[in-house]
C-alpha atoms as a PDB file:
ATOM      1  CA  UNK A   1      32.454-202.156 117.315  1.00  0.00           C
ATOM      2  CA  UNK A   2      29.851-201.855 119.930  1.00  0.00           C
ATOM      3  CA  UNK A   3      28.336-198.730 121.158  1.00  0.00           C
ATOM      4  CA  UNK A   4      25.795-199.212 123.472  1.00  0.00           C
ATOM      5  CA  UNK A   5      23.368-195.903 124.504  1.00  0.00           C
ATOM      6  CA  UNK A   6      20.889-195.593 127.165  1.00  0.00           C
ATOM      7  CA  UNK A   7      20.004-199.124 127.462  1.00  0.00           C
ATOM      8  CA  UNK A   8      16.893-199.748 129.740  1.00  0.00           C
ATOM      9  CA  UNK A   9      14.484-202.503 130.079  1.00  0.00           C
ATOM     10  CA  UNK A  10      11.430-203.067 132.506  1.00  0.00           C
ATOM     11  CA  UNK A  11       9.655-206.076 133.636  1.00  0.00           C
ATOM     12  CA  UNK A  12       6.950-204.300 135.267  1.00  0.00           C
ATOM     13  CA  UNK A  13       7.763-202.124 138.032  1.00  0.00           C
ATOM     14  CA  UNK A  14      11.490-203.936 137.836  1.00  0.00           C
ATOM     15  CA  UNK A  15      14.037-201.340 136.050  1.00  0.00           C
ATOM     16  CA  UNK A  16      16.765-204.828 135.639  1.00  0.00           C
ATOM     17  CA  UNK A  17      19.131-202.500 133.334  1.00  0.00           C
ATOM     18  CA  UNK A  18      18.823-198.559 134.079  1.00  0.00           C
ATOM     19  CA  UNK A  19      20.445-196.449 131.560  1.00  0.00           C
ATOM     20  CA  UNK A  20      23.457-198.025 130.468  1.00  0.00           C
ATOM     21  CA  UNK A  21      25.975-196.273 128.256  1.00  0.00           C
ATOM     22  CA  UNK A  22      29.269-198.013 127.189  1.00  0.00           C
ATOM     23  CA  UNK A  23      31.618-198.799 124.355  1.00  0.00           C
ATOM     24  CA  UNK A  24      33.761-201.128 122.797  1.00  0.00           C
ATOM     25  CA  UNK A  25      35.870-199.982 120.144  1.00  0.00           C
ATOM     26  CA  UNK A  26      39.473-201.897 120.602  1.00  0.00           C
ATOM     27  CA  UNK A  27      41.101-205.546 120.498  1.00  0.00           C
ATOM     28  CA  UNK A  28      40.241-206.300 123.818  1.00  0.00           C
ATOM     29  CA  UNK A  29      39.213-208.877 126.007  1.00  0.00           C
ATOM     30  CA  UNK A  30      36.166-207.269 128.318  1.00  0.00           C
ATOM     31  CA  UNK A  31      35.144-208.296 131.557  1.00  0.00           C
ATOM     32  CA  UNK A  32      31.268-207.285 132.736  1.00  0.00           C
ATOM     33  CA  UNK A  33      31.213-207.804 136.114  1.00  0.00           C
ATOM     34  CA  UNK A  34      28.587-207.384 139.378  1.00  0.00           C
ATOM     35  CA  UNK A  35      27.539-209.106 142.243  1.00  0.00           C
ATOM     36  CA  UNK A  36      24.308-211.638 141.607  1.00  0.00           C
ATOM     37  CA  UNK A  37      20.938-210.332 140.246  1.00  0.00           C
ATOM     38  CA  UNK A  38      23.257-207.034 138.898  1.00  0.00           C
ATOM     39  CA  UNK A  39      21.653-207.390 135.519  1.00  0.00           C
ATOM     40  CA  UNK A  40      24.436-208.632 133.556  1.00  0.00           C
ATOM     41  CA  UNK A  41      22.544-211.238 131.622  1.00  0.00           C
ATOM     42  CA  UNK A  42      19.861-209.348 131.135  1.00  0.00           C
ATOM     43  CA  UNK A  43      22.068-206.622 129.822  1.00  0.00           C
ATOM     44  CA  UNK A  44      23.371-209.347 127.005  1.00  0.00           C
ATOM     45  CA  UNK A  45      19.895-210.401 126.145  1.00  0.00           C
ATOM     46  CA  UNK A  46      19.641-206.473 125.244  1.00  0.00           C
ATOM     47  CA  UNK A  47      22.651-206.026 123.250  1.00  0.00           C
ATOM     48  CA  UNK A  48      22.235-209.522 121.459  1.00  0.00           C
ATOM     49  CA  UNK A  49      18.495-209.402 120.355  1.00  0.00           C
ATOM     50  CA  UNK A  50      16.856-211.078 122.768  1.00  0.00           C
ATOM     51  CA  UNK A  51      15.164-208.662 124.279  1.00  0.00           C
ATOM     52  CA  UNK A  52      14.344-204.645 122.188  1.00  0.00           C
ATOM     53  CA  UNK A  53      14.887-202.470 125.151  1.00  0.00           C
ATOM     54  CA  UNK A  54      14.876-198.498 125.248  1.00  0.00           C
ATOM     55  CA  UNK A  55      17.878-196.441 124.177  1.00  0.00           C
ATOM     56  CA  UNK A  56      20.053-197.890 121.038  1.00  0.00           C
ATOM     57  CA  UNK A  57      22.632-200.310 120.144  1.00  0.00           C
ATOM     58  CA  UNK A  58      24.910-199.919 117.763  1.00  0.00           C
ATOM     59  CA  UNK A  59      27.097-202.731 116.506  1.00  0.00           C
ATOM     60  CA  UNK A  60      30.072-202.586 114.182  1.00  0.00           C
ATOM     61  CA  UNK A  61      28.293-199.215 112.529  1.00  0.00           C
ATOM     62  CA  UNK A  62      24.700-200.095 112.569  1.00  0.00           C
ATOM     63  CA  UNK A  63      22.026-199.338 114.086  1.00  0.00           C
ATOM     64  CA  UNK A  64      20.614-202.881 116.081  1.00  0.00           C
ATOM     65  CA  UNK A  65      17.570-201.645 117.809  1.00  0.00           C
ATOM     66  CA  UNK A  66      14.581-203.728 116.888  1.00  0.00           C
ATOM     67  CA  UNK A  67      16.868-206.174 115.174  1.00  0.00           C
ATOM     68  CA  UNK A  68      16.351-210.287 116.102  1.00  0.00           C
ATOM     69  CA  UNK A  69      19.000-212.727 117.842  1.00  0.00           C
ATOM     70  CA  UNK A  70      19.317-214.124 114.306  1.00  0.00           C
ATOM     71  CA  UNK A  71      20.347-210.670 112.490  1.00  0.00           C
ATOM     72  CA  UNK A  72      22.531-209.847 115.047  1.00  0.00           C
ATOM     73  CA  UNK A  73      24.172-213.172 114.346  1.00  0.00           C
ATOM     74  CA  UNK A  74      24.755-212.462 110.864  1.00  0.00           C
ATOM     75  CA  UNK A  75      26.009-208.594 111.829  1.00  0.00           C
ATOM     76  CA  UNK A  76      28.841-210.429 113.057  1.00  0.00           C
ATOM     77  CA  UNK A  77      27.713-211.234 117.242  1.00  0.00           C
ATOM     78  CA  UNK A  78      27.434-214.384 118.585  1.00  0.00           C
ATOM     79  CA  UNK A  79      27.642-215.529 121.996  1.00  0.00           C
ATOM     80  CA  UNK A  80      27.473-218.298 125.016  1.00  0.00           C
ATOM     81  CA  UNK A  81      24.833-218.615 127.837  1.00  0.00           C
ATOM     82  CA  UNK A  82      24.544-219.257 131.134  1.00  0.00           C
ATOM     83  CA  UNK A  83      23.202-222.486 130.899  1.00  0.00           C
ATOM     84  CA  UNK A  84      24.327-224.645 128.331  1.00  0.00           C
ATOM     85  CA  UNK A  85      22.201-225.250 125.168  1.00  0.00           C
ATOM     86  CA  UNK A  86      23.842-227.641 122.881  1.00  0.00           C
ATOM     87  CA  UNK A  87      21.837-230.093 121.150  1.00  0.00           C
ATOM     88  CA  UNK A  88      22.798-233.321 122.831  1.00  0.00           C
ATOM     89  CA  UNK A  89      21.673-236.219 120.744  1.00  0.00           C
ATOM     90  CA  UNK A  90      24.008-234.522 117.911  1.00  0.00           C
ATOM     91  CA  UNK A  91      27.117-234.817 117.588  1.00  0.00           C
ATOM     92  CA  UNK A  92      29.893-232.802 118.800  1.00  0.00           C
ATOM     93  CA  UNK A  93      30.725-231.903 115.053  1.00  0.00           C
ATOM     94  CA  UNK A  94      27.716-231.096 114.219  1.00  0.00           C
ATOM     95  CA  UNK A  95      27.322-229.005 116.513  1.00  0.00           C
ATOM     96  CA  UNK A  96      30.093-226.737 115.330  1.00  0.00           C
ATOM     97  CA  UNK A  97      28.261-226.875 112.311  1.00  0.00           C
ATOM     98  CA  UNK A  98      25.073-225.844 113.463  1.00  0.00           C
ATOM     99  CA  UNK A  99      27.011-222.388 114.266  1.00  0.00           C
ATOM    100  CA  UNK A 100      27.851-221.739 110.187  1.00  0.00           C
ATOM    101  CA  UNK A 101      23.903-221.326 109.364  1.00  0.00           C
ATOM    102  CA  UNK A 102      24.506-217.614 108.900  1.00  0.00           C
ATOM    103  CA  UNK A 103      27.311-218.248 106.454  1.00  0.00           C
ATOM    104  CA  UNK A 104      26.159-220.907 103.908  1.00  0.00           C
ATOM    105  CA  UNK A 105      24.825-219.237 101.251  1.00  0.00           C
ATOM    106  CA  UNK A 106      23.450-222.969  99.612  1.00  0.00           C
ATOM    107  CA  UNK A 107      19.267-223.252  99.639  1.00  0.00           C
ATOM    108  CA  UNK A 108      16.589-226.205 100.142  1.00  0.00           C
ATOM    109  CA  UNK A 109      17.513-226.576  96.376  1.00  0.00           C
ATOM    110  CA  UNK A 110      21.043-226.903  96.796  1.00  0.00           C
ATOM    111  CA  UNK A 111      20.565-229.093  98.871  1.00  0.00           C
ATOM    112  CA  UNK A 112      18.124-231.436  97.537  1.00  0.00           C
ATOM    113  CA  UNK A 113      19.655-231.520  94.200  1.00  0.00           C
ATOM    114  CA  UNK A 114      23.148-231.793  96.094  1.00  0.00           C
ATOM    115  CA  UNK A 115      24.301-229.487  93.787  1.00  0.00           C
ATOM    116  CA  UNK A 116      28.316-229.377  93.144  1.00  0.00           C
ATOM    117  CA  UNK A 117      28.222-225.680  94.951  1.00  0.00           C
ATOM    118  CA  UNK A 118      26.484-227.225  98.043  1.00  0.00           C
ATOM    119  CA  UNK A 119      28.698-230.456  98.216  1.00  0.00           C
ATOM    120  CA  UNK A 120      31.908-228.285  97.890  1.00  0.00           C
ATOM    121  CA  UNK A 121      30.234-226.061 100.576  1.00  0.00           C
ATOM    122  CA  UNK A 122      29.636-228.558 102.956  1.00  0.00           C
ATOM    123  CA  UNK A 123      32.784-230.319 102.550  1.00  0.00           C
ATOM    124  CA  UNK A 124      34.783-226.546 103.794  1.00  0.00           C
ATOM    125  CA  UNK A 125      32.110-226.255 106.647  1.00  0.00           C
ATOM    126  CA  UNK A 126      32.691-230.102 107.530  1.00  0.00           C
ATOM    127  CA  UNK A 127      37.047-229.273 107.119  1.00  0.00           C
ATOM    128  CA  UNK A 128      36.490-226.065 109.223  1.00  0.00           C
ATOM    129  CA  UNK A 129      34.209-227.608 112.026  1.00  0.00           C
ATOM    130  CA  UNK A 130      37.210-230.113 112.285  1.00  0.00           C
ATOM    131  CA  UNK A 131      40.010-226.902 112.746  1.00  0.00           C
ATOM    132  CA  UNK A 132      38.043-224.940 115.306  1.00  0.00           C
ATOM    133  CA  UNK A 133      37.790-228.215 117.901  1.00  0.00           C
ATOM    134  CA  UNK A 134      41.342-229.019 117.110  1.00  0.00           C
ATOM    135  CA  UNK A 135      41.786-225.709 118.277  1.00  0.00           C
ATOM    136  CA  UNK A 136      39.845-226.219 121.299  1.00  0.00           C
ATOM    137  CA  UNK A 137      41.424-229.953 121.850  1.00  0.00           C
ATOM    138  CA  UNK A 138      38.145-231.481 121.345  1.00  0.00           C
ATOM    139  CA  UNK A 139      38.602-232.899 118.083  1.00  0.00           C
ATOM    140  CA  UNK A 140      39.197-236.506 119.247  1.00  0.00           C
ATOM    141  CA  UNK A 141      35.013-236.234 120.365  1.00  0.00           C
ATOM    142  CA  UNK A 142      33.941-234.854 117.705  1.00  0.00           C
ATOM    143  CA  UNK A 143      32.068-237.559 116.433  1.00  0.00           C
ATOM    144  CA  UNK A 144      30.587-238.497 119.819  1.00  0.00           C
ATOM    145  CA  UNK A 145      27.168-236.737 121.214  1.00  0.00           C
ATOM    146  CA  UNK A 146      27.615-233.817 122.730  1.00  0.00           C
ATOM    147  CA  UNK A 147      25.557-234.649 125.921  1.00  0.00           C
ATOM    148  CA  UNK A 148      28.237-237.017 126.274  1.00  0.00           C
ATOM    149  CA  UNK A 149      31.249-234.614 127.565  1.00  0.00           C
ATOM    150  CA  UNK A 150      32.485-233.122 130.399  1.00  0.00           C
ATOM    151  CA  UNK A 151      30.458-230.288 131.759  1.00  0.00           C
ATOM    152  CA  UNK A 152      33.809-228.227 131.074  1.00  0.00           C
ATOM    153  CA  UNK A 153      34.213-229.957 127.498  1.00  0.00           C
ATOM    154  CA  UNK A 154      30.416-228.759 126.562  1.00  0.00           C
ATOM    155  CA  UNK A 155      31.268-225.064 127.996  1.00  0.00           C
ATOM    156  CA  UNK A 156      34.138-225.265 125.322  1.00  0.00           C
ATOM    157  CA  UNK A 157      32.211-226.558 122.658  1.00  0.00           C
ATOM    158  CA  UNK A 158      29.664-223.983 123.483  1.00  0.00           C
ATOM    159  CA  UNK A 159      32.648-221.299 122.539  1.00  0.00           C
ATOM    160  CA  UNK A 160      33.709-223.091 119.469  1.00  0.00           C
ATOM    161  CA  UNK A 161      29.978-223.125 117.975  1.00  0.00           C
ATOM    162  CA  UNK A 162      29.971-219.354 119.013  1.00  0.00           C
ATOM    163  CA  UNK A 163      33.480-219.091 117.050  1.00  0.00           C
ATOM    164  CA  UNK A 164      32.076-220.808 113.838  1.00  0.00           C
ATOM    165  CA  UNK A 165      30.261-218.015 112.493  1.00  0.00           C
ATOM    166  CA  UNK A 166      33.399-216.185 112.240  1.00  0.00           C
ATOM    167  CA  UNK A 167      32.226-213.449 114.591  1.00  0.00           C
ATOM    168  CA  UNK A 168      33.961-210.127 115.364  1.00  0.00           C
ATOM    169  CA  UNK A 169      32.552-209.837 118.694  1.00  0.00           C
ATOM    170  CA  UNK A 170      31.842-212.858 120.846  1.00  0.00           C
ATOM    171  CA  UNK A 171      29.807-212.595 124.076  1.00  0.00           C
ATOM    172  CA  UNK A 172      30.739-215.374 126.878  1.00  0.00           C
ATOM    173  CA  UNK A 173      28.426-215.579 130.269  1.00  0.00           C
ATOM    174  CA  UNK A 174      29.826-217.517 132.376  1.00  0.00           C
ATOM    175  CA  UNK A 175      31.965-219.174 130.434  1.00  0.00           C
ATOM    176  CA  UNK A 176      33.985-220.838 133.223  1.00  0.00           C
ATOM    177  CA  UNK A 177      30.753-221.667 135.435  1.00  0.00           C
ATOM    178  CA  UNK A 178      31.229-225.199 136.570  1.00  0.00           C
ATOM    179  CA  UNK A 179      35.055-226.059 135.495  1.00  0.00           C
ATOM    180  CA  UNK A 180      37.882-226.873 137.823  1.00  0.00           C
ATOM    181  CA  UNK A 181      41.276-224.997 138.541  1.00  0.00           C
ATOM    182  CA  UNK A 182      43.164-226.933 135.611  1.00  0.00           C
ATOM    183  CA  UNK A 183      39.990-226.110 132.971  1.00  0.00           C
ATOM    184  CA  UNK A 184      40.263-222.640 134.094  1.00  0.00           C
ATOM    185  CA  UNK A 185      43.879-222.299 133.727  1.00  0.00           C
ATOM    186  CA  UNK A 186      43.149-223.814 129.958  1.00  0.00           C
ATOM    187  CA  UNK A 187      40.286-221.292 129.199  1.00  0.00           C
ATOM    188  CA  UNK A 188      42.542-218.359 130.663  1.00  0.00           C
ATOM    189  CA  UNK A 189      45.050-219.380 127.432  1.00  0.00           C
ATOM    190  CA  UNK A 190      42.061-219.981 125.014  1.00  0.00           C
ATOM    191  CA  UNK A 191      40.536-216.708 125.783  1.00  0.00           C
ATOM    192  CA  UNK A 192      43.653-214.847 124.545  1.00  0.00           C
ATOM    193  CA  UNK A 193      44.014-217.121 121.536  1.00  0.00           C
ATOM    194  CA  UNK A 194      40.861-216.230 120.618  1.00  0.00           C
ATOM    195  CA  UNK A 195      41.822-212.319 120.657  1.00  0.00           C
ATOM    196  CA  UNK A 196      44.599-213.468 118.299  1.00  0.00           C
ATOM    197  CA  UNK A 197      42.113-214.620 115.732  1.00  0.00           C
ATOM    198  CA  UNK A 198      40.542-210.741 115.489  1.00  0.00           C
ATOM    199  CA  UNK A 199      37.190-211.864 117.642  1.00  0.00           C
ATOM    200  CA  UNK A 200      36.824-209.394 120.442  1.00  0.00           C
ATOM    201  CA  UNK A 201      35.907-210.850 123.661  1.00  0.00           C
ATOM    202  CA  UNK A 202      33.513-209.094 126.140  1.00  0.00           C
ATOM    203  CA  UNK A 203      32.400-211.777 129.008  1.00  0.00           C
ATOM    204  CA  UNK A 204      30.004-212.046 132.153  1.00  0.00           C
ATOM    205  CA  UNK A 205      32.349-214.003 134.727  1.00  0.00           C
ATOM    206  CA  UNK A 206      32.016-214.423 138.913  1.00  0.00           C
ATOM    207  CA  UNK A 207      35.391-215.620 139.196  1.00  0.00           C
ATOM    208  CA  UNK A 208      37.560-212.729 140.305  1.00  0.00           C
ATOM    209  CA  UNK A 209      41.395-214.314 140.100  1.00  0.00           C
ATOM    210  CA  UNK A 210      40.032-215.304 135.944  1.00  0.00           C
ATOM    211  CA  UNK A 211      38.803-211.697 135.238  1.00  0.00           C
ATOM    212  CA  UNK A 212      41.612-209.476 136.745  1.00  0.00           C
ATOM    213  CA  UNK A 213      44.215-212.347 135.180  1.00  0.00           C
ATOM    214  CA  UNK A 214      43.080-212.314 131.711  1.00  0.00           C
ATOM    215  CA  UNK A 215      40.694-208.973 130.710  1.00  0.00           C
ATOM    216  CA  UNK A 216      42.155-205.666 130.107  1.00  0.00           C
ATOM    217  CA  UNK A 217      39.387-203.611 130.353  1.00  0.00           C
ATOM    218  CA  UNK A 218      36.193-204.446 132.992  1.00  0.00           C
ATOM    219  CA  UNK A 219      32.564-202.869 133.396  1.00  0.00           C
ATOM    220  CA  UNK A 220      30.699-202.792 136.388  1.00  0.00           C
ATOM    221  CA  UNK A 221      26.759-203.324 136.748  1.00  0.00           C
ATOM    222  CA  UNK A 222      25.057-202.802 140.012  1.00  0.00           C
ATOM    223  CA  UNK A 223      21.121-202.783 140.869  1.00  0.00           C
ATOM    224  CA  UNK A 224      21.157-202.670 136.767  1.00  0.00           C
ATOM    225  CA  UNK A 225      23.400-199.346 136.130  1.00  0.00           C
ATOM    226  CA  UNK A 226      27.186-199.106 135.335  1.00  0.00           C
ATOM    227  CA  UNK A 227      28.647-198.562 138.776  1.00  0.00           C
ATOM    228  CA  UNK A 228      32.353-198.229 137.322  1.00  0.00           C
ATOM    229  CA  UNK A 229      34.824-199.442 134.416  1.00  0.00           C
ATOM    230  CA  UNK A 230      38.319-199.186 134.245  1.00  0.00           C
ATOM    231  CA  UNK A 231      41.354-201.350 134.201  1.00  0.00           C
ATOM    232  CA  UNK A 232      41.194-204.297 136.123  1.00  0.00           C
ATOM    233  CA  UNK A 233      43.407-202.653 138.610  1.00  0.00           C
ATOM    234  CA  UNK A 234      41.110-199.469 138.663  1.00  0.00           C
ATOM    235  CA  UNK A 235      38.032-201.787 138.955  1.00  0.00           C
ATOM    236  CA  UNK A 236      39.845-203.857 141.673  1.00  0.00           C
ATOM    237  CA  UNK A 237      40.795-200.851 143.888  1.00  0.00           C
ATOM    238  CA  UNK A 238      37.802-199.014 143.284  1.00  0.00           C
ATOM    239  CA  UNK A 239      35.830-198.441 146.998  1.00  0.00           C
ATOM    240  CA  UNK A 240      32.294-198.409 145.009  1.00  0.00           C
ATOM    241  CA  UNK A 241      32.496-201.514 143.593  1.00  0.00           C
ATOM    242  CA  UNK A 242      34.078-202.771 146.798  1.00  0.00           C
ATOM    243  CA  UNK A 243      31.297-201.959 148.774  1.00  0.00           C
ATOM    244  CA  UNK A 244      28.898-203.480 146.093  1.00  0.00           C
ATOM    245  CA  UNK A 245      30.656-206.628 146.306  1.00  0.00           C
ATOM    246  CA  UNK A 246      31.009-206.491 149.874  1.00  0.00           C
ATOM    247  CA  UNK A 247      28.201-204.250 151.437  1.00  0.00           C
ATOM    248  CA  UNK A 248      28.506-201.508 153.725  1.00  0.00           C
ATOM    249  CA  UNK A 249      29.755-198.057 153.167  1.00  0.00           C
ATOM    250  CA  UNK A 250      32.654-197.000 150.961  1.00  0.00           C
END
């Protein structure tokens, strides 16, 4: 699904990801992990479009490199970001909505004719919106703005506008940044729902107890390079990454 090759990007004399080589290939839910300033944001902005580094990215048997946020969108990526970028005057519906542009196939004519294919279209996007934040638990706000929920309610909605593009790989950073024990506890279950609906999961995430509980398989980025990956019990017990997280010698 995602084969990543040699991945390096410069910001002058700053190497913030060094030659990074990794894949994922089953149903999974990922964990990318490393202490602060690691790289692991910058590492998504490479393997989403953001940024065109060096080396190659390959995504679900295509060749990405050079390719915009947009066409990775419609490859079948999507993903979260560390700070949260919903349009707030909207509503929470339309919101959802918003994450469908790269699956309506009706134009500006369509549209402006209100055409019976564009009305029926809407009307499915409008009936699916409403599923994914029943699915969620949000669908008794979806109608007010979205800069009106919880800071854990607009992390979720963040997730169900990434969902709405029916992706097959979904990245999450720091998707439970901000949310209390009980929130956590709910994203924990909604993380592994979402790996029942066929959308691989591979998320940037500081909180320790969350990763090891819920991912089965966790990468490791230090000073920008893959320090280790294994299972989360190979990852946990691993002196490298210990004394990354920690300091000192192994």
């Amino acid at each position: 699904m995602l084969k990543v090759e040699n991945v390096t990007i410069r910001f002058g004399g700053l190497v913030a990801v060094n030659n990074v080589s990794l894949e994922i290939n089953k149903k999974q839910i990922y964990g990318l992990i490393g202490p602060n300033g690691a790289g692991k944001t910058t590492f998504f902005n490479c393997i989403s479009g953001v940024y065109s580094p060096e080396g190659k990215v390959f995504f679900n048997g295509s060749e990405m490199q050079g390719q915009r946020c947009f066409q990775f969108n419609e490859a079948g990526m999507s993903r979260t970001y560390q700070v949260i970028n919903l349009f707030r005057r909207m509503s929470v519906v339309e919101n959802v909505l918003v994450g469908m542009h790269s699956k309506l196939e009706s134009n500006l004519f369509n549209a402006i004719l209100r055409t019976p294919k564009q009305r029926r279209e809407e009307e499915e996007a409008l009936a699916k919106a409403w599923d994914l934040l029943k699915f969620v638990g949000l669908e008794h706000k979806g109608n007010s703005p979205a800069g009106s929920l919880s800071y854990g309610e607009q992390r979720l909605l963040e997730i169900v506008r990434g969902l709405a593009g029916d992706p097959k790989l979904i990245l999450l950073d720091e998707p439970a940044a901000g949310m209390n024990s009980t929130e956590k506890r709910e994203l924990d279950k909604l993380l592994n729902q979402i790996l029942e609906r066929d959308v691989i999961v591979l998320m940037v995430e500081h909180d320790m107890r969350l990763v090891m509980g819920v991912c089965d398989y966790i990468f490791v980025l230090y000073n920008g390079a893959l320090l280790a990956q294994g299972m989360p019990e190979e990852v946990q017990n691993n002196p490298e990454v210990i004394a990354a997280y920690l300091g000192g010698d192994e």
